[in-house]
Protein backbone atom coordinates (compact mmCIF):
# COMPACT_ATOMS: atom_id res chain seq x y z
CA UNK A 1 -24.35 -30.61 -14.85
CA UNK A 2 -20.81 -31.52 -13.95
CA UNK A 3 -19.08 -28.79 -16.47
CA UNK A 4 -15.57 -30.42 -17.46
CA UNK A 5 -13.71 -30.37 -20.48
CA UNK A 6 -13.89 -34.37 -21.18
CA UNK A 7 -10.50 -36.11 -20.04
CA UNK A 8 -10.32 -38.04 -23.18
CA UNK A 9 -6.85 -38.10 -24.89
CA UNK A 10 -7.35 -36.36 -27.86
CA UNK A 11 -9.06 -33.86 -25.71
CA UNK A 12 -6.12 -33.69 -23.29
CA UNK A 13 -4.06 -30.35 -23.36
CA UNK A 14 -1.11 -28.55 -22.11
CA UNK A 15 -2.52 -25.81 -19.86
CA UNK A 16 -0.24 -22.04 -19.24
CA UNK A 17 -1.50 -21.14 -15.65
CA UNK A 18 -0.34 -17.92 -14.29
CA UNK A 19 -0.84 -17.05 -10.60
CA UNK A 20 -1.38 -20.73 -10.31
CA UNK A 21 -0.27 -20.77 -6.74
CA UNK A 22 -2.98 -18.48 -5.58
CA UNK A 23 -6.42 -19.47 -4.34
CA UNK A 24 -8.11 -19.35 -7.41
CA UNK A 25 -5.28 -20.43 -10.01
CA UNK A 26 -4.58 -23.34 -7.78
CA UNK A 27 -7.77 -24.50 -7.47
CA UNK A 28 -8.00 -24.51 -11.26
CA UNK A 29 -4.65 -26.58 -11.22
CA UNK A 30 -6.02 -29.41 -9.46
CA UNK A 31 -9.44 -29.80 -11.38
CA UNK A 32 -6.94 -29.44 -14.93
CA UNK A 33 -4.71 -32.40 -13.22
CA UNK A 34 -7.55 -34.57 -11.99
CA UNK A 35 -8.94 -33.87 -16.08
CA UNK A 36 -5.66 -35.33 -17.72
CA UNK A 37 -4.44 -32.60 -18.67
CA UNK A 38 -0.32 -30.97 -18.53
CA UNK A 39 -0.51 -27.42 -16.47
CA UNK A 40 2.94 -25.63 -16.05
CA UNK A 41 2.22 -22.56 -13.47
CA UNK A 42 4.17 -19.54 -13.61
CA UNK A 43 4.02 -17.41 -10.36
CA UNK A 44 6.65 -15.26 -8.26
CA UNK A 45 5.09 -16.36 -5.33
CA UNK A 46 4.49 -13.53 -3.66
CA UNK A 47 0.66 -13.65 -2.65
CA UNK A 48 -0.03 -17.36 -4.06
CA UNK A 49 1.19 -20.04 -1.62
CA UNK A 50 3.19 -22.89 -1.73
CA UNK A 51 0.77 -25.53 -0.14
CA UNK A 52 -1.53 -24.92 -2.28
CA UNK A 53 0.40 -26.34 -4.79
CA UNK A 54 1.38 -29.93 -2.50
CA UNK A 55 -0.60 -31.97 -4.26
CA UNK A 56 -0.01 -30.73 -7.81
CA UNK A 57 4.21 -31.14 -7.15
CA UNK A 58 3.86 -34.73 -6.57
CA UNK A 59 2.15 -34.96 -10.44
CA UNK A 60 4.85 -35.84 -13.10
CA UNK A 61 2.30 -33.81 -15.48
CA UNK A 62 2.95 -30.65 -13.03
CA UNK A 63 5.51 -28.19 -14.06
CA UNK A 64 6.00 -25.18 -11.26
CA UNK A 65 7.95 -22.24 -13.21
CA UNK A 66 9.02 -19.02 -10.55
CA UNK A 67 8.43 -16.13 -12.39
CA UNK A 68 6.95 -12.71 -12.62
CA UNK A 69 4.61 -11.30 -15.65
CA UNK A 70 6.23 -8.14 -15.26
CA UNK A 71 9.20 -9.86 -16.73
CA UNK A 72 8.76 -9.94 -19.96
CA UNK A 73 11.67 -12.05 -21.40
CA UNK A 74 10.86 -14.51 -18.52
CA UNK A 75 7.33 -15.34 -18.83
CA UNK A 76 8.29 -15.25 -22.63
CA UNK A 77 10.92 -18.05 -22.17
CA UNK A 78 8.83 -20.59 -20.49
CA UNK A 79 5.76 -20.28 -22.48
CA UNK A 80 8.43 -21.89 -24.96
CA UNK A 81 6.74 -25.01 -24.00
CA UNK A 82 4.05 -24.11 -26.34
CA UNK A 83 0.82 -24.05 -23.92
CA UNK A 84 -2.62 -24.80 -25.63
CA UNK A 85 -4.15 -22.39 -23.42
CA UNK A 86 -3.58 -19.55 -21.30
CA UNK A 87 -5.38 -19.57 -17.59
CA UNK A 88 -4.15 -15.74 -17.23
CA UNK A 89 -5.31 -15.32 -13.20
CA UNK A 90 -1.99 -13.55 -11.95
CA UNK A 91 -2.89 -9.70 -10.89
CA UNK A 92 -3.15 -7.27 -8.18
CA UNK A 93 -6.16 -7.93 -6.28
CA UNK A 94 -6.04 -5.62 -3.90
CA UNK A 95 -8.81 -3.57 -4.60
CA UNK A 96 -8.79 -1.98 -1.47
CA UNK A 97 -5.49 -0.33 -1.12
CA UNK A 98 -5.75 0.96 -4.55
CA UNK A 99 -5.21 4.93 -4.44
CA UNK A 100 -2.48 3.77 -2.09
CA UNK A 101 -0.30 2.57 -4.82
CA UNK A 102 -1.74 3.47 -7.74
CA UNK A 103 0.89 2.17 -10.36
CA UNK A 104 0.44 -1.77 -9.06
CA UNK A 105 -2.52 -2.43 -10.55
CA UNK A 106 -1.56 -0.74 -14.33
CA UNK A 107 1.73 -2.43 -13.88
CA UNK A 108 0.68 -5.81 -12.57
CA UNK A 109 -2.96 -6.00 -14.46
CA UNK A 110 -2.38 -4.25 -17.32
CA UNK A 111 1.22 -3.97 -18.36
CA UNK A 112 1.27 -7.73 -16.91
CA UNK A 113 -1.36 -8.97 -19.45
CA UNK A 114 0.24 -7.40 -22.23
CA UNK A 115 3.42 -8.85 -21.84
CA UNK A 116 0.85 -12.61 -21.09
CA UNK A 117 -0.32 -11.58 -24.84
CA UNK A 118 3.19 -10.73 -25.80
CA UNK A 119 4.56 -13.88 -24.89
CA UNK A 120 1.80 -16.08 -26.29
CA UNK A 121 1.99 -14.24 -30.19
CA UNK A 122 5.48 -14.99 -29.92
CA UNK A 123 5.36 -18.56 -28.94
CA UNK A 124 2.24 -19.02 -31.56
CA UNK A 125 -0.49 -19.86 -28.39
CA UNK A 126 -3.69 -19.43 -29.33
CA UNK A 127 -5.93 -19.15 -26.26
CA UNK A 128 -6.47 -17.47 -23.45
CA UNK A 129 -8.78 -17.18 -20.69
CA UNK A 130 -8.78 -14.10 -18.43
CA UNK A 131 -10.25 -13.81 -15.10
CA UNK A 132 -11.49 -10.20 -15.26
CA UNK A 133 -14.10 -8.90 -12.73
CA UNK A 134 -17.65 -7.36 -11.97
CA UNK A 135 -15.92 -4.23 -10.56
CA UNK A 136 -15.11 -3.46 -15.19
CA UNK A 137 -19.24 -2.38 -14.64
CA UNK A 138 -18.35 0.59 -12.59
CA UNK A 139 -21.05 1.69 -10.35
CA UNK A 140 -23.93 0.42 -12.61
CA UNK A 141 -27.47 1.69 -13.20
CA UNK A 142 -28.82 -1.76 -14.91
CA UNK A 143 -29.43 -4.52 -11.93
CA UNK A 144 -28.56 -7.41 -12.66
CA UNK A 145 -26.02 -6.43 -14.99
CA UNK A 146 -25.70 -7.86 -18.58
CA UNK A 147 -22.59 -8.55 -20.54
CA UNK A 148 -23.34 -5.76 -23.03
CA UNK A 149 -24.43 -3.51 -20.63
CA UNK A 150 -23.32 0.24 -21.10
CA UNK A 151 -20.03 1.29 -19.37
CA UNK A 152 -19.91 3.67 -16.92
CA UNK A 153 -17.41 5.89 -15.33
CA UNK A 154 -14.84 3.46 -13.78
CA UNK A 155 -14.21 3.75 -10.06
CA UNK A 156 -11.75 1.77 -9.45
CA UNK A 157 -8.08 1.82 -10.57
CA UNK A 158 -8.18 -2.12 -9.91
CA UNK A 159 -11.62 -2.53 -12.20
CA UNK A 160 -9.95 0.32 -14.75
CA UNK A 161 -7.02 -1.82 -15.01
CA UNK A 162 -8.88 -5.24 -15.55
CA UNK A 163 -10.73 -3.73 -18.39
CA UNK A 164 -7.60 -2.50 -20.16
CA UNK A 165 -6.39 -5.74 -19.77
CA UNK A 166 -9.75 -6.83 -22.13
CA UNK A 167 -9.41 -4.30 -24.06
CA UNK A 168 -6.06 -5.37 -25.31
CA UNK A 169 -7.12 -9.17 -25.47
CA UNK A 170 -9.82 -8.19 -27.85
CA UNK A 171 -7.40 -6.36 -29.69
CA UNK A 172 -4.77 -9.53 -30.02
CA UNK A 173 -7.79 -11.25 -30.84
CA UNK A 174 -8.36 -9.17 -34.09
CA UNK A 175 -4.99 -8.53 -34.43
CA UNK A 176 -3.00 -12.01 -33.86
CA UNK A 177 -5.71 -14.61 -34.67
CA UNK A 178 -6.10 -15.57 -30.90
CA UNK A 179 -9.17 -16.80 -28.94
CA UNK A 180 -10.00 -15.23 -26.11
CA UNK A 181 -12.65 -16.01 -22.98
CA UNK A 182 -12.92 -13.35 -20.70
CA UNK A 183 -14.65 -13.67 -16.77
CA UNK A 184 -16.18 -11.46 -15.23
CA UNK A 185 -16.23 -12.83 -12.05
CA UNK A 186 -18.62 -11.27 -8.44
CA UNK A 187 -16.31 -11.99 -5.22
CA UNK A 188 -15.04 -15.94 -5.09
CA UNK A 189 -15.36 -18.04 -2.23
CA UNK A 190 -14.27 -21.20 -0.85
CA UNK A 191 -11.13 -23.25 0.34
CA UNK A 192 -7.63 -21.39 -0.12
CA UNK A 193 -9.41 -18.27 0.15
CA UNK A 194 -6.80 -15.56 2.00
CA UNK A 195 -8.27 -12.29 1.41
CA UNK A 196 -11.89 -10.59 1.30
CA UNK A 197 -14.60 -9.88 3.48
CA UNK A 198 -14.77 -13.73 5.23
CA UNK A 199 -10.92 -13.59 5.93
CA UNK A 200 -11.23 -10.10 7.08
CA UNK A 201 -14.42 -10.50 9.56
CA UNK A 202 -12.85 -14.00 10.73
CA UNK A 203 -9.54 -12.13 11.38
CA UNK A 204 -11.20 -9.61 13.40
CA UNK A 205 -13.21 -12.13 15.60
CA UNK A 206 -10.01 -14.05 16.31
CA UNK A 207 -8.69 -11.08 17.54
CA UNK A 208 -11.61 -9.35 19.60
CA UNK A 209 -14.70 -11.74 19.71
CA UNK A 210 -16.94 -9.11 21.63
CA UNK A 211 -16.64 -5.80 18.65
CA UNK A 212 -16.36 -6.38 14.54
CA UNK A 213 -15.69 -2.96 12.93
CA UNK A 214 -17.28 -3.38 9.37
CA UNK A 215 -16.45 -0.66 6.58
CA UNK A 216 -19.31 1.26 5.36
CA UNK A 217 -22.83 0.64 6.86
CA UNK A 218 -23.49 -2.62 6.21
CA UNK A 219 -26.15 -2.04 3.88
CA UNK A 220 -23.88 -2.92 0.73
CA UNK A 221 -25.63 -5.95 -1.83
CA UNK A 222 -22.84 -7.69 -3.03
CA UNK A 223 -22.94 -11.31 -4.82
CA UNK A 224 -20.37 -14.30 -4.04
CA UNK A 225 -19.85 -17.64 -5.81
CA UNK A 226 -18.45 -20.49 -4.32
CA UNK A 227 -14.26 -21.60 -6.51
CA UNK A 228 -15.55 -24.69 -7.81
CA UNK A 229 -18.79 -23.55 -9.11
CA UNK A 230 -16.40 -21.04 -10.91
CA UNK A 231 -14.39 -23.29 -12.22
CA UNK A 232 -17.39 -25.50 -13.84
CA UNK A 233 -18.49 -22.42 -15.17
CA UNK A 234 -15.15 -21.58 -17.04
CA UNK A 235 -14.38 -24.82 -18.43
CA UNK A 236 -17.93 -25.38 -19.70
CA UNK A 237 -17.64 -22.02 -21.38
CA UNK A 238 -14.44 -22.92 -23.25
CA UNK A 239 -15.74 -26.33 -24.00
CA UNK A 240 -18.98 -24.98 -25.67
CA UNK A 241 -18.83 -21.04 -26.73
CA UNK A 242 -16.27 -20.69 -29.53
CA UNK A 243 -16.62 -16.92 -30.89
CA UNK A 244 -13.53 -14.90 -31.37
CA UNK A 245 -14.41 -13.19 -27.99
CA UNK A 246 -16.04 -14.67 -25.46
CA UNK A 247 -17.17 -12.80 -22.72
CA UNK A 248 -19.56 -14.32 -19.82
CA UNK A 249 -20.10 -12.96 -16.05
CA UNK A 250 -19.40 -15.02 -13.20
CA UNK A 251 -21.95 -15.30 -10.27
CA UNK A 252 -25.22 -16.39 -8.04
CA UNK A 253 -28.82 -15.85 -8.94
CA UNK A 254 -29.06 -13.52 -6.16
CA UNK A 255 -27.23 -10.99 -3.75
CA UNK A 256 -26.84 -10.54 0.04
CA UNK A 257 -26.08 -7.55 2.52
CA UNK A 258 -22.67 -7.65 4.06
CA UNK A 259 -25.04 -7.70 7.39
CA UNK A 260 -25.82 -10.73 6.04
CA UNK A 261 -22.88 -12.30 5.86
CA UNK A 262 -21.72 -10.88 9.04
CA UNK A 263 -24.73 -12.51 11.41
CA UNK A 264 -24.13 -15.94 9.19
CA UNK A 265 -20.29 -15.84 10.22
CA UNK A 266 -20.98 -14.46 13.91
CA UNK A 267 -23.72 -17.54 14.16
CA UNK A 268 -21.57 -20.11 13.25
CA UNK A 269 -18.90 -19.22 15.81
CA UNK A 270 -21.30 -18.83 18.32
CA UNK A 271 -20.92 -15.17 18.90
CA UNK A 272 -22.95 -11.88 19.46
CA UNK A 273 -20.38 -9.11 18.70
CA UNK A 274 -21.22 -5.08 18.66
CA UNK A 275 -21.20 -4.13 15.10
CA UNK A 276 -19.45 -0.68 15.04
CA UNK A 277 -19.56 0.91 11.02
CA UNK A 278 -17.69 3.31 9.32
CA UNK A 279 -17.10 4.80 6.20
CA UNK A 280 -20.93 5.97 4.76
CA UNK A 281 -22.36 3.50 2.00
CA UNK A 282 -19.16 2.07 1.13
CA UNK A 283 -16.35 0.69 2.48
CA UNK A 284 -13.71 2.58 0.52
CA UNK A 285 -12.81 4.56 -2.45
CA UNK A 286 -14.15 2.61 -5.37
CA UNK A 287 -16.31 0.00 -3.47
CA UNK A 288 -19.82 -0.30 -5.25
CA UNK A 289 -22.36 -0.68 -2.93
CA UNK A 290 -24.38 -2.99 -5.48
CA UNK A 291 -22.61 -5.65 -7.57
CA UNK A 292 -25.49 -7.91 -9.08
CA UNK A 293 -24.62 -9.46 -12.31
CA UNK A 294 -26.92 -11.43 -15.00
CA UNK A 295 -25.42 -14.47 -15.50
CA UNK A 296 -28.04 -15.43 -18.28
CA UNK A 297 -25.37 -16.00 -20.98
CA UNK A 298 -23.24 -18.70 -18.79
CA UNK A 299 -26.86 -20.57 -17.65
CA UNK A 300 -27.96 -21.10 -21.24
CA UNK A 301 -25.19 -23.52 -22.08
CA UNK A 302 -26.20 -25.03 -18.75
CA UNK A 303 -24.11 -24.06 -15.80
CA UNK A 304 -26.06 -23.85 -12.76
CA UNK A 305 -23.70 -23.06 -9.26
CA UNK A 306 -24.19 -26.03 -6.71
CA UNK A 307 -24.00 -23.95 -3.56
CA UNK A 308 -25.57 -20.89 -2.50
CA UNK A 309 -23.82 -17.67 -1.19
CA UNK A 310 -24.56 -18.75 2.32
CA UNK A 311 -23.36 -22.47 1.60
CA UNK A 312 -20.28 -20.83 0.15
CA UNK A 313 -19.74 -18.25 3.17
CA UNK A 314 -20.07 -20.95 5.24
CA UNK A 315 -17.24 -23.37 3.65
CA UNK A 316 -14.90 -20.64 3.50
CA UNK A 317 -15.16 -20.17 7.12
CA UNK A 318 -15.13 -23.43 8.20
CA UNK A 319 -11.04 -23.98 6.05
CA UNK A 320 -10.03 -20.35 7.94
CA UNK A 321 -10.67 -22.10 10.98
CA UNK A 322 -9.12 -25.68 10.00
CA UNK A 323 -6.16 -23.78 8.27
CA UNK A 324 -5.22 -20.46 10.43
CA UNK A 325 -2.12 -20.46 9.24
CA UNK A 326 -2.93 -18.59 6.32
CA UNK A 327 -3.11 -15.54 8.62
CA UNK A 328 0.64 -15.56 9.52
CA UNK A 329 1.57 -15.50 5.72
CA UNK A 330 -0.12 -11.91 5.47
């Protein structure tokens, strides 16, 4: 099922994107564009990259606004176009440099949000969709895991501050009168990926062929989904589920080992490397060594992703090697 929003005019909006010059926000720029619809981004730049954005600048329906969510009166100024909808992707997502600066992700994911939720009551938007993540499920004891599955204790300050960020969505959505759609997303995958384990492994190899050091032991089930698969998922879900809150995960039917990944990866370059692991069961403070979700919820309005986590591994891979120089923008 080919999960767009139909391009119709009277179905035609004016899309808020923010972060829409990183890998996933621009990849949602181009589907909204190719749709019909009016997307004005608002990012500082400092992760998200310009060339992902090349084809979007040459569209007279493409606005590109420099900005940062932590600026309040900013992001509040050019909302002033009056958005229909929010694509809210801007945050930290450096999960694994958390503990090492521990006030980014409050500041950036949840302080950020709020002043995204600010900006639309004060401008009178109404929707929003939020691209939150697996990691809100903690280290969970239910496999795969539901949408109303019991919270645990959080382990992460980057899945802690994602689920504030909810937390005050739902709020504005009681509060305010505003619509909210909230992702849980597993790991994405695909073109304009430039960070995760692919980037990270490729990196490596690039750099010593013959060794790949791998964090924790290997052993660690994680689930991926391929960017466009995500992206049919999201706008089928804001097409069809209408609730006050809408909350769906994100990801594949099944899981893999990061071994897994690592003999697809060293296969298709044609190498044999020695595998040398560190770090116990996980890779580092707040890495679950299990993320499985049930994506029942998202399949029964019927969303079904194209490729599987191998297929997806495998296209990643092959635009790190047509487009290396996402490594010297690190």
């Amino acid at each position: 099922m080919q999960a767009r929003i139909p391009a119709a005019p009277e179905r035609r909006f004016h899309a808020f994107v923010t972060g829409g010059a990183g890998f996933i926000g621009s990849s949602f720029v181009d589907r909204l564009l190719a749709d019909g619809h009016t997307v004005t981004v608002y990012d500082n730049l400092s992760t998200g990259q310009i060339e992902f954005l090349e084809r979007a600048l040459t569209n007279p329906r493409f606005t590109l606004v420099r900005g940062d969510i932590t600026d309040a009166a900013a992001l509040t100024e050019a909302m002033r176009t009056i958005p229909n909808l929010v694509f809210h992707f801007a945050a930290n997502a450096d999960v694994r440099f958390g503990t090492e600066h521990p006030s980014r992700d409050v500041e950036q994911n949840t302080l950020g949000t709020f002043n995204v939720l600010e900006a639309m009551r004060t401008n009178g938007v109404k929707r929003i969709a939020f691209s939150s993540t697996g990691s809100v499920y903690g280290e969970s004891t239910v496999f795969p895991t539901p949408e109303n599955a019991p919270f645990p204790v959080q382990t992460s300050l980057y899945g802690a501050s994602k689920l504030a960020g909810e937390s005050l969505i739902q709020a504005y959505c009681e509060g305010f009168g505003i619509q909210g759609y909230i992702f849980r997303f597993v790991s994405i995958l695909g073109e304009r990926y430039t960070h995760g384990h692919v980037f990270d492994f490729y990196r490596k190899l690039r750099e010593n062929p013959d060794e790949l050091y791998i964090l924790g032991d290997g052993h660690q089930r994680k689930s991926y989904l391929y960017v466009q698969d995500c992206i049919d998922a999201v706008l089928l879900a804001l097409e069809y589920a209408q609730d006050k809150v809408n909350i769906f995960n994100l990801g594949a039917e099944s899981y893999v080992e990061v071994n897994d990944s690592v003999g697809w990866i060293s296969a298709h370059l044609g190498l044999n490397p020695r595998r040398v692991y560190a770090g116990g069961e996980r890779g580092w403070i707040g890495d679950s060594p299990f993320i499985f979700l049930d994506t029942t919820k998202i399949r029964a309005l019927g969303w079904r992703p194209k490729l599987t986590i191998q297929q997806g591994i495998m296209r990643t891979l092959d635009y790190l090697q047509q487009n290396e120089w996402v490594y010297e923008r690190r």
